[in-house]
Protein backbone atom coordinates (compact mmCIF):
# COMPACT_ATOMS: atom_id res chain seq x y z
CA UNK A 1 0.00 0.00 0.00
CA UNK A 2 1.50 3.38 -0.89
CA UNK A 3 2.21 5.99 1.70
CA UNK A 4 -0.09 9.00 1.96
CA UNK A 5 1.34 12.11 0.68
CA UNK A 6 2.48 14.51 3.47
CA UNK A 7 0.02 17.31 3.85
CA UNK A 8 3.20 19.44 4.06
CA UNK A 9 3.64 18.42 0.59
CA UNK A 10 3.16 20.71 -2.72
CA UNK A 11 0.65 19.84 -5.06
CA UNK A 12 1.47 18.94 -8.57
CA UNK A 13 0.44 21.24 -10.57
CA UNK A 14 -2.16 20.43 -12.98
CA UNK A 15 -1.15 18.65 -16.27
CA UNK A 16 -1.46 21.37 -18.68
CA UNK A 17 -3.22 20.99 -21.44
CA UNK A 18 -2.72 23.84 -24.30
CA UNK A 19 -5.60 24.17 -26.87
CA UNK A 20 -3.98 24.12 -30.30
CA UNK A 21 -3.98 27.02 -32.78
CA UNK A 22 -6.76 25.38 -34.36
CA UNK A 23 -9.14 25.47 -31.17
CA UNK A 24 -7.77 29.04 -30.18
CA UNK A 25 -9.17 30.43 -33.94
CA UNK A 26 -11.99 28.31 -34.15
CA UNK A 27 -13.29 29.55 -30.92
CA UNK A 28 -12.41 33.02 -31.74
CA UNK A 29 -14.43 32.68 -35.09
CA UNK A 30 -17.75 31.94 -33.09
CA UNK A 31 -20.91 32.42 -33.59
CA UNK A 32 -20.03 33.63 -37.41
CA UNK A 33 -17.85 31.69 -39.36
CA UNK A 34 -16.06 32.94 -42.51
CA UNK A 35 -17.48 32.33 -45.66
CA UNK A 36 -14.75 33.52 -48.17
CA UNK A 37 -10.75 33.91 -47.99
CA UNK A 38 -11.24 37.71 -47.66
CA UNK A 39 -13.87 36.45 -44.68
CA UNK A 40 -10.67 34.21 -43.35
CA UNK A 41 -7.94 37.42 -43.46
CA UNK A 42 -10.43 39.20 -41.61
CA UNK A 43 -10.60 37.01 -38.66
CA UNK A 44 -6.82 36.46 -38.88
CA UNK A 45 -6.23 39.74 -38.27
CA UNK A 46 -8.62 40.62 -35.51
CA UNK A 47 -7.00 37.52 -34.22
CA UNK A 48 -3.83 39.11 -34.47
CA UNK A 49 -4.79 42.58 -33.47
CA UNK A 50 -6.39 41.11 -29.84
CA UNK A 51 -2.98 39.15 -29.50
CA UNK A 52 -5.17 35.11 -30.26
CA UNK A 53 -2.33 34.64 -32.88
CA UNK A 54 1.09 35.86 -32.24
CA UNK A 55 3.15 37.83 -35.32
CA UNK A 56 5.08 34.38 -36.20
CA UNK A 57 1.76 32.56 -36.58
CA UNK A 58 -0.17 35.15 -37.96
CA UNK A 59 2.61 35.80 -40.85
CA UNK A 60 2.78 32.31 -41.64
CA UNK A 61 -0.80 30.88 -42.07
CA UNK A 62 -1.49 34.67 -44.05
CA UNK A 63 1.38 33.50 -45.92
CA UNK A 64 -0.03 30.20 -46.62
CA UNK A 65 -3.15 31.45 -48.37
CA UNK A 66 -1.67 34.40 -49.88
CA UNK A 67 0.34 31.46 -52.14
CA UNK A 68 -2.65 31.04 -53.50
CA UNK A 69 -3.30 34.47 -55.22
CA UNK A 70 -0.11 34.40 -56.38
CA UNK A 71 2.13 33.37 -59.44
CA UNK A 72 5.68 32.36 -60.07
CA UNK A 73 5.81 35.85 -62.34
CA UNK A 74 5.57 37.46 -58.50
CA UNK A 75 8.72 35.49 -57.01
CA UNK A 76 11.17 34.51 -59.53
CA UNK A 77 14.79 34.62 -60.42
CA UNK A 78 14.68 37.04 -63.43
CA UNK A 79 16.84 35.82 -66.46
CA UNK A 80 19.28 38.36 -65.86
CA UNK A 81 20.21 37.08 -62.63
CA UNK A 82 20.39 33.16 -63.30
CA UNK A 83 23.18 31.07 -62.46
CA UNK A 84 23.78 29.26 -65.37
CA UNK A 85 26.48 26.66 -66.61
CA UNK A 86 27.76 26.40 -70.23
CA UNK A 87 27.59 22.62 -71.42
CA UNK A 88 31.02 23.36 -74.10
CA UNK A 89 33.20 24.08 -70.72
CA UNK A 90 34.89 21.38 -69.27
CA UNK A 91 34.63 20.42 -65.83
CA UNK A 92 37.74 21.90 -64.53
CA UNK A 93 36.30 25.19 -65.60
CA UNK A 94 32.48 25.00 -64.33
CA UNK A 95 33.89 23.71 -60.70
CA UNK A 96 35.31 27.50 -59.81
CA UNK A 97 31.68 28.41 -60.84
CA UNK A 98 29.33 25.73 -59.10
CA UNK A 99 31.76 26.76 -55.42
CA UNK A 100 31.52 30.35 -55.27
CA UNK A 101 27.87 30.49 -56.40
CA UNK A 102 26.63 27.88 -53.63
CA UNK A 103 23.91 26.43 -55.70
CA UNK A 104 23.07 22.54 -55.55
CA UNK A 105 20.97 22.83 -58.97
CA UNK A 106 21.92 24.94 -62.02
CA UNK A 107 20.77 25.37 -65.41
CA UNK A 108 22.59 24.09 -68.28
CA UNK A 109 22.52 25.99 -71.55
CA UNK A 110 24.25 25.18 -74.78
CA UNK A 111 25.39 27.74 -77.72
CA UNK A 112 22.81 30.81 -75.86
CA UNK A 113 21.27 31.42 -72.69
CA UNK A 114 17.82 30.99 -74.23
CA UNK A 115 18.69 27.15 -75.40
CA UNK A 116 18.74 25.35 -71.84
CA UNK A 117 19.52 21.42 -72.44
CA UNK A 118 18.54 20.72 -68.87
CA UNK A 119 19.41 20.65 -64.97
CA UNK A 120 23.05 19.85 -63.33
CA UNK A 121 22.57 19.04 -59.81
CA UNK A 122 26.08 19.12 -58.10
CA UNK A 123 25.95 16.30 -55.80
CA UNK A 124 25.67 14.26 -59.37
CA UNK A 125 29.67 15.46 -59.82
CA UNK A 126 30.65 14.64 -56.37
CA UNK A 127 31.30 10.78 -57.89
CA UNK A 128 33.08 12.48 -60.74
CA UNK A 129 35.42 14.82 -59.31
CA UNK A 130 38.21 13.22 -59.68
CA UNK A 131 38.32 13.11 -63.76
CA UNK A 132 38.43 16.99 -64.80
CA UNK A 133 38.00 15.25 -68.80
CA UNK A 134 34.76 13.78 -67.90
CA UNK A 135 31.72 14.50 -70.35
CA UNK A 136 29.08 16.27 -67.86
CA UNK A 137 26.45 15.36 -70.69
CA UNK A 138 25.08 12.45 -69.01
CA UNK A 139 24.68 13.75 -65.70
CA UNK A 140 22.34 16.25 -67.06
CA UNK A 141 18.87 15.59 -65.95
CA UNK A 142 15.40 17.05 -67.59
CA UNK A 143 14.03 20.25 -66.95
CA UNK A 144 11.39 21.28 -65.96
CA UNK A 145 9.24 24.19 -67.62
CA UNK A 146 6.35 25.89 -66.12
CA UNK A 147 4.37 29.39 -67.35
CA UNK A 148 4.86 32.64 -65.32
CA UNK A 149 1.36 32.49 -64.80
CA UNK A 150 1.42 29.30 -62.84
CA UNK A 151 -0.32 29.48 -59.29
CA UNK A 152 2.22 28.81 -56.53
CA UNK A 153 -0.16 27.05 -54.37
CA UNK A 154 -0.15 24.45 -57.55
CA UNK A 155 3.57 24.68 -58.28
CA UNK A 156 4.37 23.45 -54.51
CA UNK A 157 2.30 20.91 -54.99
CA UNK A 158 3.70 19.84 -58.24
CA UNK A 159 7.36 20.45 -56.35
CA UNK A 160 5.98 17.96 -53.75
CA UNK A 161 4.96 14.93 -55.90
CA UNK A 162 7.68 15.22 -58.35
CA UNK A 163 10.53 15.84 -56.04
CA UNK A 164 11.86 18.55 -58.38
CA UNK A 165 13.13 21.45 -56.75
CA UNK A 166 13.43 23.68 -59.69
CA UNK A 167 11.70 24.85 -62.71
CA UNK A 168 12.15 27.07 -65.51
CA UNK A 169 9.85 29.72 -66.26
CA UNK A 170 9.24 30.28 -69.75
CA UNK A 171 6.84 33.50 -71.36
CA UNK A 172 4.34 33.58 -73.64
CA UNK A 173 6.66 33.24 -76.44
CA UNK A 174 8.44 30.40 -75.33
CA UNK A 175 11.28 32.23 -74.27
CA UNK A 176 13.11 32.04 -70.69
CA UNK A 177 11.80 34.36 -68.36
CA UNK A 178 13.65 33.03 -64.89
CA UNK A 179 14.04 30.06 -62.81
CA UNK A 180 11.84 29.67 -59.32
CA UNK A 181 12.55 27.08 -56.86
CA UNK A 182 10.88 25.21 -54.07
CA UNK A 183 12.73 27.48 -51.25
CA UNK A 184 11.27 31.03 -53.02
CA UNK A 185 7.97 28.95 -52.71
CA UNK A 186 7.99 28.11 -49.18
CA UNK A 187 9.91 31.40 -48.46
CA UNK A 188 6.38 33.16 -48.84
CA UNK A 189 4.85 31.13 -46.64
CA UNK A 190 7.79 31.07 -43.47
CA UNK A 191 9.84 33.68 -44.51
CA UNK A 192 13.39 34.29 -45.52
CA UNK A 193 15.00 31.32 -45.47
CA UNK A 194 18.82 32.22 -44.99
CA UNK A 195 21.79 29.45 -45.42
CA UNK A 196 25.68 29.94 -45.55
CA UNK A 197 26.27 31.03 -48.92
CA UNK A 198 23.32 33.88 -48.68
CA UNK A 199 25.51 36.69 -48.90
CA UNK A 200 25.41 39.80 -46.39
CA UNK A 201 25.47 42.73 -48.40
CA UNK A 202 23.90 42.97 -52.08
CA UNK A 203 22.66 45.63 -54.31
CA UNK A 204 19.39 46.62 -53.59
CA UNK A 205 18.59 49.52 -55.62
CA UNK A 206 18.74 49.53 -59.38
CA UNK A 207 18.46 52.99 -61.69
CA UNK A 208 16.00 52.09 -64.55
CA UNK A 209 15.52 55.07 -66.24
CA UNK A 210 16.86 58.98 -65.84
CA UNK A 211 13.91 59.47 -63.22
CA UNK A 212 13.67 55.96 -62.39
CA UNK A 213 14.65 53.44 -59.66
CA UNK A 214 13.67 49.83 -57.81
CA UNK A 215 14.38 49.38 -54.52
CA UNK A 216 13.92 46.01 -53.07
CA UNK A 217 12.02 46.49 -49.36
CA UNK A 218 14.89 45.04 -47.71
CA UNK A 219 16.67 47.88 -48.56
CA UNK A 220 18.46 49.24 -45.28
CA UNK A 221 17.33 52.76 -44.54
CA UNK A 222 20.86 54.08 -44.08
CA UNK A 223 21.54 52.92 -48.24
CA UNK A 224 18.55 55.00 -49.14
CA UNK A 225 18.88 57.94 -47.40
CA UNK A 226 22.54 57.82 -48.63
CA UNK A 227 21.21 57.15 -52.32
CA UNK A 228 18.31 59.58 -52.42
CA UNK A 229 19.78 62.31 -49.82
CA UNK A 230 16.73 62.23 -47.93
CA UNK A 231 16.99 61.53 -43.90
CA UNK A 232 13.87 58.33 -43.11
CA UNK A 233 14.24 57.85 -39.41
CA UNK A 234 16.66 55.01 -38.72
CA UNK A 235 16.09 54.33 -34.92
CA UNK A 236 12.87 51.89 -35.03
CA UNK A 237 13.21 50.89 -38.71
CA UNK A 238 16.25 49.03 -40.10
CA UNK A 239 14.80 49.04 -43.93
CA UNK A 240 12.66 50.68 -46.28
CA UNK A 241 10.35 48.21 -46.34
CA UNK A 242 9.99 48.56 -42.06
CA UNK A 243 9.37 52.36 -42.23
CA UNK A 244 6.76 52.25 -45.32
CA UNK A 245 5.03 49.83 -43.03
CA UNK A 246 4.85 51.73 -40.27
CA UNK A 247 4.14 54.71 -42.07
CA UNK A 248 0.72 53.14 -43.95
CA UNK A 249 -0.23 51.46 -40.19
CA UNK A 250 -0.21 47.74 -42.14
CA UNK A 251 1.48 45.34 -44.44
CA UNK A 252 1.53 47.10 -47.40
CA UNK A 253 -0.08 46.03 -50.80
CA UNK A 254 0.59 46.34 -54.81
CA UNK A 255 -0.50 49.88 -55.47
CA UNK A 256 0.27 51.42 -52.09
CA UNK A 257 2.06 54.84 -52.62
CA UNK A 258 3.69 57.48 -50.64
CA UNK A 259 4.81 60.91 -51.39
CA UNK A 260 8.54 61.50 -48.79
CA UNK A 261 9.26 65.22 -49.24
CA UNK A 262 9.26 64.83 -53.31
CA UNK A 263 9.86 61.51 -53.96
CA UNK A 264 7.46 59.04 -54.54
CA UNK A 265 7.65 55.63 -53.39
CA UNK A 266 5.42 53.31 -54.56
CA UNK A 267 5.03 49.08 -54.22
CA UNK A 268 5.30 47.07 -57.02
CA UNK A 269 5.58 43.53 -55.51
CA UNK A 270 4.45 42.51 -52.25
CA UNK A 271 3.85 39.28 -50.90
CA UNK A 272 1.54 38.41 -47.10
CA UNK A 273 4.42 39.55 -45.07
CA UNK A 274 5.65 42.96 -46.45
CA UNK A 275 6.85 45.14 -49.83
CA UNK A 276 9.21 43.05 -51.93
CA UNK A 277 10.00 45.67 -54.72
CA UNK A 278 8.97 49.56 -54.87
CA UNK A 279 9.28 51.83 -57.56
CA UNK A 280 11.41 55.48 -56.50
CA UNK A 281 10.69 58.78 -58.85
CA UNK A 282 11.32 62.30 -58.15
CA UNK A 283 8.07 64.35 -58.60
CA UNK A 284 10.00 67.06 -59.65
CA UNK A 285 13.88 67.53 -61.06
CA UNK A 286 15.56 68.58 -57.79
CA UNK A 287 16.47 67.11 -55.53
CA UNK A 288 18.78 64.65 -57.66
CA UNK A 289 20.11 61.58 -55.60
CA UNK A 290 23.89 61.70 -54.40
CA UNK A 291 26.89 60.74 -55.43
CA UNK A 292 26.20 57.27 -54.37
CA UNK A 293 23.51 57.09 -57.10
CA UNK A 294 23.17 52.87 -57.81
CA UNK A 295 24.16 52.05 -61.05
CA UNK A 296 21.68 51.09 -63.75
CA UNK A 297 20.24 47.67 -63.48
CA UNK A 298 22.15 45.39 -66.11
């Protein structure tokens, strides 16, 4: 027979037993449920607002169904910026190449840039390493080609259930219009997923025109106010897209546009989270950006 516990003793505390984010909404969403997504963002962000979902959760699930509004056009690689291999180097030359960009999965053109024979994946060397004469030919795998008008929603599906981690996006005329992969995809659901070749500084503002500029949101506030001599608060911001943010009172949206003594800033690309790209113009000629004016995008 087992002793009985000293009345001295402290009680155990109850077993807890944590209702799941599931239970917390669905009890929140009581007595009306949502009938629509719109219906569904609104109750995510009262949620949010009355502190049922915290910012982590709340980013991610509005991340989830934004994927579904959106297309690869939105988050991919532009041409210019692809990391591709030429199939008439030999090995000893594409190895430099394949190290310092990081990549486990690159494009392989032949002849152009336009004329891509397929998909190198670099672990695929790894067994040929050792030969700098081999023919990289038959390591080449297909590719695979989607439109830029593709759903992402569908894409990570697709991604899922053929274990491909890359695809090529083509345009309406067949041409190549970027690359996307399955981390861009799941970036816009859990945000920015960084690894040890991301690198720490990178150009983030590109002159398109005499008037013109993109700046990506990530932009640090210091870079712009350098760029565009104007003075953004940097004390409770650290980026462009932070401040514009803060400034509009919500995550801002395609469209959104704000007038900084003269210049106009306005979002071109935004995802559930925050402004991806925004579009800078002067309303007027002066003032003209300093001498740390980005180049023009190549």
């Amino acid at each position: 027979m087992s002793e009985p516990s000293s009345p001295d003793a402290e009680p155990r505390p109850a077993k807890s037993s944590p209702r799941s984010l599931l239970a917390r909404l669905t009890a929140f969403m009581r007595p009306t449920e949502p009938e629509d997504r719109a219906g569904i963002k609104a109750v995510l962000e009262a949620a949010h607002d009355r502190q049922v979902l915290d910012g982590e959760s709340y980013a991610m699930i509005s991340g989830a169904l934004e994927v579904a509004n959106q297309t690869v056009s939105d988050i991919m690689v532009p041409r210019s910026k692809m990391d591709m291999l030429d199939i008439s180097k030999p090995l000893s030359e594409l190895l430099p190449e394949i190290i310092e960009s990081g990549h486990s999965r690159f494009p392989v053109f032949e002849d152009e840039r336009d004329n891509i024979v397929g998909i190198l994946l670099a672990k695929d060397l790894l067994l040929s390493i050792t030969n700098p004469s081999i023919d990289v030919r038959p390591l080449i795998r297909p590719a695979v080609y989607i439109p830029e008008t593709k759903r992402l929603n569908v894409l990570l599906h697709e991604f899922r259930s053929s274990r491909n981690h890359l695809a090529i996006v083509i345009d309406e005329h067949g041409g190549t219009s970027g690359l996307v992969t399955m981390e861009d995809v799941l970036e816009q659901i859990v945000g920015n997923i960084e690894d040890e070749y991301d690198e720490e500084a990178e150009k983030t503002i590109f002159q398109t025109g005499s008037n013109n500029w993109r700046a990506m949101g990530i932009t640090d506030i210091d870079v712009f106010n350098s760029c565009f001599n104007t003075d953004l608060p940097d004390t409770d911001y650290d980026t462009l897209g932070g401040w514009l943010t803060a400034e509009l009172g919500r995550i801002p949206r395609r469209g959104d546009s704000i007038n900084y003594h003269g210049i106009n800033i306005t979002v071109v690309g935004a995802d559930a989270r925050r402004a991806l790209w925004l579009h800078i113009q002067h309303d007027h000629a002066n003032p003209q950006p300093s001498e740390h004016t980005p180049q023009k995008q190549p």
